[in-house]
C-alpha atoms as a PDB file:
ATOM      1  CA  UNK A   1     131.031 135.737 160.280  1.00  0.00           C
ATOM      2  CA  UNK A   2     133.458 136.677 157.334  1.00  0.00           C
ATOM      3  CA  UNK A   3     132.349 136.101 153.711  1.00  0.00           C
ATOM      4  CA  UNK A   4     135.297 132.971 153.497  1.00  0.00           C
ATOM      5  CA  UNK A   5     133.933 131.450 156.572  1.00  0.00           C
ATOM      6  CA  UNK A   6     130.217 131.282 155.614  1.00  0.00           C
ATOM      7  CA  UNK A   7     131.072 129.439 152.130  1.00  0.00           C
ATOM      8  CA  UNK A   8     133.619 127.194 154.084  1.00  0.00           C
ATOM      9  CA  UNK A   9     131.132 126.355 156.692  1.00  0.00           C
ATOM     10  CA  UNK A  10     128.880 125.960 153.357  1.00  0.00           C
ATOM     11  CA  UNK A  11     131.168 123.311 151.555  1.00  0.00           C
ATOM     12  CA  UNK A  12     131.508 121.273 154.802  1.00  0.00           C
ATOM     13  CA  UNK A  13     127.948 120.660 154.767  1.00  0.00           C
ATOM     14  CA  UNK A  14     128.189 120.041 151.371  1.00  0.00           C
ATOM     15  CA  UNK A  15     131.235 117.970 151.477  1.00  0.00           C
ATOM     16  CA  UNK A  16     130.014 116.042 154.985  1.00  0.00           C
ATOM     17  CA  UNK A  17     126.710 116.309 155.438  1.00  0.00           C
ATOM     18  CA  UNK A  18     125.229 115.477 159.066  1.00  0.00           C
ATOM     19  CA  UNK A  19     124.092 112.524 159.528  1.00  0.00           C
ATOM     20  CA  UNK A  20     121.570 113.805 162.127  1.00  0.00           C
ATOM     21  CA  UNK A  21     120.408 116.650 160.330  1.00  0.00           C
ATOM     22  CA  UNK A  22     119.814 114.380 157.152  1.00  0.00           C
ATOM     23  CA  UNK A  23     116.752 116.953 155.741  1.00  0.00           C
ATOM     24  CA  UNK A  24     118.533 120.119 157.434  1.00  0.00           C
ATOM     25  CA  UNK A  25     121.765 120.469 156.001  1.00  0.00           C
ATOM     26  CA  UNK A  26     120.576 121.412 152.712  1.00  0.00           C
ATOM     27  CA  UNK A  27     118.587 124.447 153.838  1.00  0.00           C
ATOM     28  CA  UNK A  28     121.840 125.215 156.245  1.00  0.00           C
ATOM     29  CA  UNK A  29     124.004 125.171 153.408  1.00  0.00           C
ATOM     30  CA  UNK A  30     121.599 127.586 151.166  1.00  0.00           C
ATOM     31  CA  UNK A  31     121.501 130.003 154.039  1.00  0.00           C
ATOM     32  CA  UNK A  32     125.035 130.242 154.685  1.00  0.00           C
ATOM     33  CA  UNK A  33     125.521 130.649 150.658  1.00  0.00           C
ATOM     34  CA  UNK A  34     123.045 133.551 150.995  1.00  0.00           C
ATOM     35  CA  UNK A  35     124.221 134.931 154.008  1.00  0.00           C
ATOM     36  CA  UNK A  36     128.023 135.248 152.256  1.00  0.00           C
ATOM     37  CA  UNK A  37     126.593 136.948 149.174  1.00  0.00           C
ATOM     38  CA  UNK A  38     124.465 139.660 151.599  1.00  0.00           C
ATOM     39  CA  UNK A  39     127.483 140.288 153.375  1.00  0.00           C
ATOM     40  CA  UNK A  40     129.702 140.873 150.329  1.00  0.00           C
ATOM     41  CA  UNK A  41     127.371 143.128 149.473  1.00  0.00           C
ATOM     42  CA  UNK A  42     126.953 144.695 152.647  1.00  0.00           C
ATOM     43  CA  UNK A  43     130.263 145.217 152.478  1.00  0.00           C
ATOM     44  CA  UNK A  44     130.433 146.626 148.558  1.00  0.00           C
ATOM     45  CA  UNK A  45     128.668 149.473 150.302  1.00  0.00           C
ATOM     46  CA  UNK A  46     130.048 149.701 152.741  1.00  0.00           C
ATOM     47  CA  UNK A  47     133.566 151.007 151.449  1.00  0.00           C
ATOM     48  CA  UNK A  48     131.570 152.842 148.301  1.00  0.00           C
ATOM     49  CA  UNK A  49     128.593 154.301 149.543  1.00  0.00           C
ATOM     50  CA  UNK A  50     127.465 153.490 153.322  1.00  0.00           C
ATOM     51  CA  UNK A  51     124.202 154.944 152.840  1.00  0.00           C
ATOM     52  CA  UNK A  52     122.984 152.221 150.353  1.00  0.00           C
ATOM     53  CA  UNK A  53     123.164 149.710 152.937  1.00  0.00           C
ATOM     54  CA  UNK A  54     119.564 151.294 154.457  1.00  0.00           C
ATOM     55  CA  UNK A  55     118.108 150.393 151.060  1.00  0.00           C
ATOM     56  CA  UNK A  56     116.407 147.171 150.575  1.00  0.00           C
ATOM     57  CA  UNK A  57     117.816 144.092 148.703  1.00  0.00           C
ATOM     58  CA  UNK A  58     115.838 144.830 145.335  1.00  0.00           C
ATOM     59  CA  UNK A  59     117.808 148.285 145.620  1.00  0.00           C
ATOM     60  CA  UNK A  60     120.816 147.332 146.593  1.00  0.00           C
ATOM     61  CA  UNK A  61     120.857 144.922 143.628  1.00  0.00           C
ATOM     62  CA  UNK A  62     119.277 147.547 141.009  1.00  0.00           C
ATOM     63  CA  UNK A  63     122.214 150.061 141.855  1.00  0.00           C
ATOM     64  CA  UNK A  64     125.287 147.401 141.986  1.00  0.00           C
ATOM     65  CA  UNK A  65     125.385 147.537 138.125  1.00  0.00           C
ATOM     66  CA  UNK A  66     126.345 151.196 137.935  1.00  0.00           C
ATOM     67  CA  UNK A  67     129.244 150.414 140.251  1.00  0.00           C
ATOM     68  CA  UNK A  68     130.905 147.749 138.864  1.00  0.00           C
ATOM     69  CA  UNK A  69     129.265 147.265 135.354  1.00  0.00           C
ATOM     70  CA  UNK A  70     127.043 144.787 133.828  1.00  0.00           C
ATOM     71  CA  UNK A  71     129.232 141.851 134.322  1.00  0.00           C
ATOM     72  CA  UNK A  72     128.393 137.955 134.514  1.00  0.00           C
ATOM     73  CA  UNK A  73     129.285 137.668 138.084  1.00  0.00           C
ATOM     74  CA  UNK A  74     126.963 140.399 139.516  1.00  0.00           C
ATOM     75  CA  UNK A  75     124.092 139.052 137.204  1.00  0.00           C
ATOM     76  CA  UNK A  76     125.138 135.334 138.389  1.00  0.00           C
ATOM     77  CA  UNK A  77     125.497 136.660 141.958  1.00  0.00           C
ATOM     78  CA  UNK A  78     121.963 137.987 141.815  1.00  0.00           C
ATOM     79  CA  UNK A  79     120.419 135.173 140.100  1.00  0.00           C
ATOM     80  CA  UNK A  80     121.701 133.178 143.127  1.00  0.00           C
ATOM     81  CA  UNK A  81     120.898 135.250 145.669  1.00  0.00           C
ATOM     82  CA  UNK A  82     117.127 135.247 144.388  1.00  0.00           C
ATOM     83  CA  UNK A  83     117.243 131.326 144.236  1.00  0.00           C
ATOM     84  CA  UNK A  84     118.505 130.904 147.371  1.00  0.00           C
ATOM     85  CA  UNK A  85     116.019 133.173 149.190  1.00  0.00           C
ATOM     86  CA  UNK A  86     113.468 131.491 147.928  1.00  0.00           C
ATOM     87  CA  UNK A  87     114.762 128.453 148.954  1.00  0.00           C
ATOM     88  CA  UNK A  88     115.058 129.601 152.611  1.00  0.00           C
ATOM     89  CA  UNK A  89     111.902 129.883 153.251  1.00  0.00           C
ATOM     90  CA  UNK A  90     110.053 126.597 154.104  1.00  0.00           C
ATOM     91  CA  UNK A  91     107.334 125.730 151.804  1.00  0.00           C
ATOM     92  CA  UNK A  92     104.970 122.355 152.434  1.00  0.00           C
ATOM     93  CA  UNK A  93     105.100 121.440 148.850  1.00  0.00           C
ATOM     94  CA  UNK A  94     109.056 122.331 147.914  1.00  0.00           C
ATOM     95  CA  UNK A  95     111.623 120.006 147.039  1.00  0.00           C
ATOM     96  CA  UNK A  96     114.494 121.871 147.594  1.00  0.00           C
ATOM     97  CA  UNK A  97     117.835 122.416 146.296  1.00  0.00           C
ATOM     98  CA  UNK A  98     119.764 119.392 144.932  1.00  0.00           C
ATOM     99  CA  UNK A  99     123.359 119.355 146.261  1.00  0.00           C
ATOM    100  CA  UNK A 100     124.759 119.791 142.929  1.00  0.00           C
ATOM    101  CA  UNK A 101     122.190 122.765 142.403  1.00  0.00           C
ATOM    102  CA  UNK A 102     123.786 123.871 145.757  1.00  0.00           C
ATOM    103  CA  UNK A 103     127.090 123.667 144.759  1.00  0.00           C
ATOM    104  CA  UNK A 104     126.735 126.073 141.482  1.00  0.00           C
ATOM    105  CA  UNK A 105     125.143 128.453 143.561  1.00  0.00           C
ATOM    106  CA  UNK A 106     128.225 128.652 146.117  1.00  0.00           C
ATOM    107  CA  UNK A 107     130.756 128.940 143.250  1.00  0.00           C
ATOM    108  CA  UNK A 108     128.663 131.895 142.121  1.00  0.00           C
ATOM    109  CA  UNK A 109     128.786 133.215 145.517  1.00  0.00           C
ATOM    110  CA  UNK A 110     132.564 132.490 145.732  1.00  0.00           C
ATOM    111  CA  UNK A 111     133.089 134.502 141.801  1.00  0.00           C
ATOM    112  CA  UNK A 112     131.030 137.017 143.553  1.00  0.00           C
ATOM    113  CA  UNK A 113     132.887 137.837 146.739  1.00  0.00           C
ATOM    114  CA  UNK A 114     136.063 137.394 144.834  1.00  0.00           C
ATOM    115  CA  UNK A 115     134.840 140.230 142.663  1.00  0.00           C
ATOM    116  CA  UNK A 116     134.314 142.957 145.049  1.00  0.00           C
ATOM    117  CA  UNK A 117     137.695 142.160 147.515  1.00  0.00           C
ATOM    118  CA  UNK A 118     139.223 142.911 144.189  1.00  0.00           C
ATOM    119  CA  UNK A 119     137.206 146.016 143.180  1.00  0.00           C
ATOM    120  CA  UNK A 120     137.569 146.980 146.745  1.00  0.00           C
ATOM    121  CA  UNK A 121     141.447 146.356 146.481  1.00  0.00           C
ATOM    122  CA  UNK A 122     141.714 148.087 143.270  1.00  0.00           C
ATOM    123  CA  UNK A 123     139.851 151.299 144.495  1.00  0.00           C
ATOM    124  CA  UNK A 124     142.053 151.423 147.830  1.00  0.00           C
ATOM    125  CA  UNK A 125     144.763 151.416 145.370  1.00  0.00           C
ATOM    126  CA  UNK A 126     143.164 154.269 143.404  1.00  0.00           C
ATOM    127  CA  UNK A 127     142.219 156.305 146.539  1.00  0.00           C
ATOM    128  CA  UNK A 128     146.199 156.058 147.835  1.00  0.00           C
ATOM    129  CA  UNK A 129     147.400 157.397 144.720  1.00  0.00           C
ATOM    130  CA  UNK A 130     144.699 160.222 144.531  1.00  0.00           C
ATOM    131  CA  UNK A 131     146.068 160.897 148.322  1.00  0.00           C
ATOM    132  CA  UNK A 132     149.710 160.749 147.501  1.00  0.00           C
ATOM    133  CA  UNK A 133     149.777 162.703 144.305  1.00  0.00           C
ATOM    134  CA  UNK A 134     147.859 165.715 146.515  1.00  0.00           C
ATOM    135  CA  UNK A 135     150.934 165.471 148.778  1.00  0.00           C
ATOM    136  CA  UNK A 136     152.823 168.886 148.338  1.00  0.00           C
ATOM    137  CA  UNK A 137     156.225 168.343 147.475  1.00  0.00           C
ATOM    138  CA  UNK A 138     158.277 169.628 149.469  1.00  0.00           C
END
């Protein structure tokens, strides 16, 4: 699934939770949330440097700094990747995420993927004009 699809898919179940799946849909909507930020970054490194997507999350997350700099949105990003992995993993004692708890955590998954498809758009950019101005002239 595409980045914009998990966090839709996401807000639904935040927006209209199941009736059915009363204790569920929290956990669904913190794995979706998760799954969108992996695959942002997945695809970060994909399009800067493939390789990086053998390395483990704790890596992946270390390295994203020297990239694209020590900004809010990568710290916020990995702060809420870290809560929601821990919340994906069913404990006999855990409450769980609130819905408003889950709701911050999307909008820093949203800031997030916004982030890169704009890096990523901006470096495209960069790489085109790199490739043009290498043209010879004829």
């Amino acid at each position: 699934m595409k980045v914009n699809d998990l966090l839709l898919a996401a807000l639904k179940l935040l927006d209209q939770p199941i009736e059915d799946a009363e204790g569920t849909w929290p956990h669904a909507a913190a794995v979706l949330t998760r799954q969108a930020i992996e695959e942002t970054m997945s695809r970060w490194w994909k399009h800067v440097e493939p390789d990086m997507n053998a390395a483990n999350w704790n890596e992946k997350w270390l390295a994203l700094p020297s990239y694209l700099g020590r900004s809010p949105v990568v710290g916020e990003a990995h702060y809420a990747w870290s809560v929601l992995s821990d919340a994906c993993h069913h404990r006999a004692y855990e409450i769980g995420l609130t819905e408003a708890e889950l709701r911050s955590l999307l909008i820093k998954a949203n800031d997030f993927a916004r982030l890169v498809s704009d890096r990523l758009a901006n470096r495209q950019i960069r790489i085109e004009r790199v490739a043009a101005a290498a043209l010879p002239v004829a």
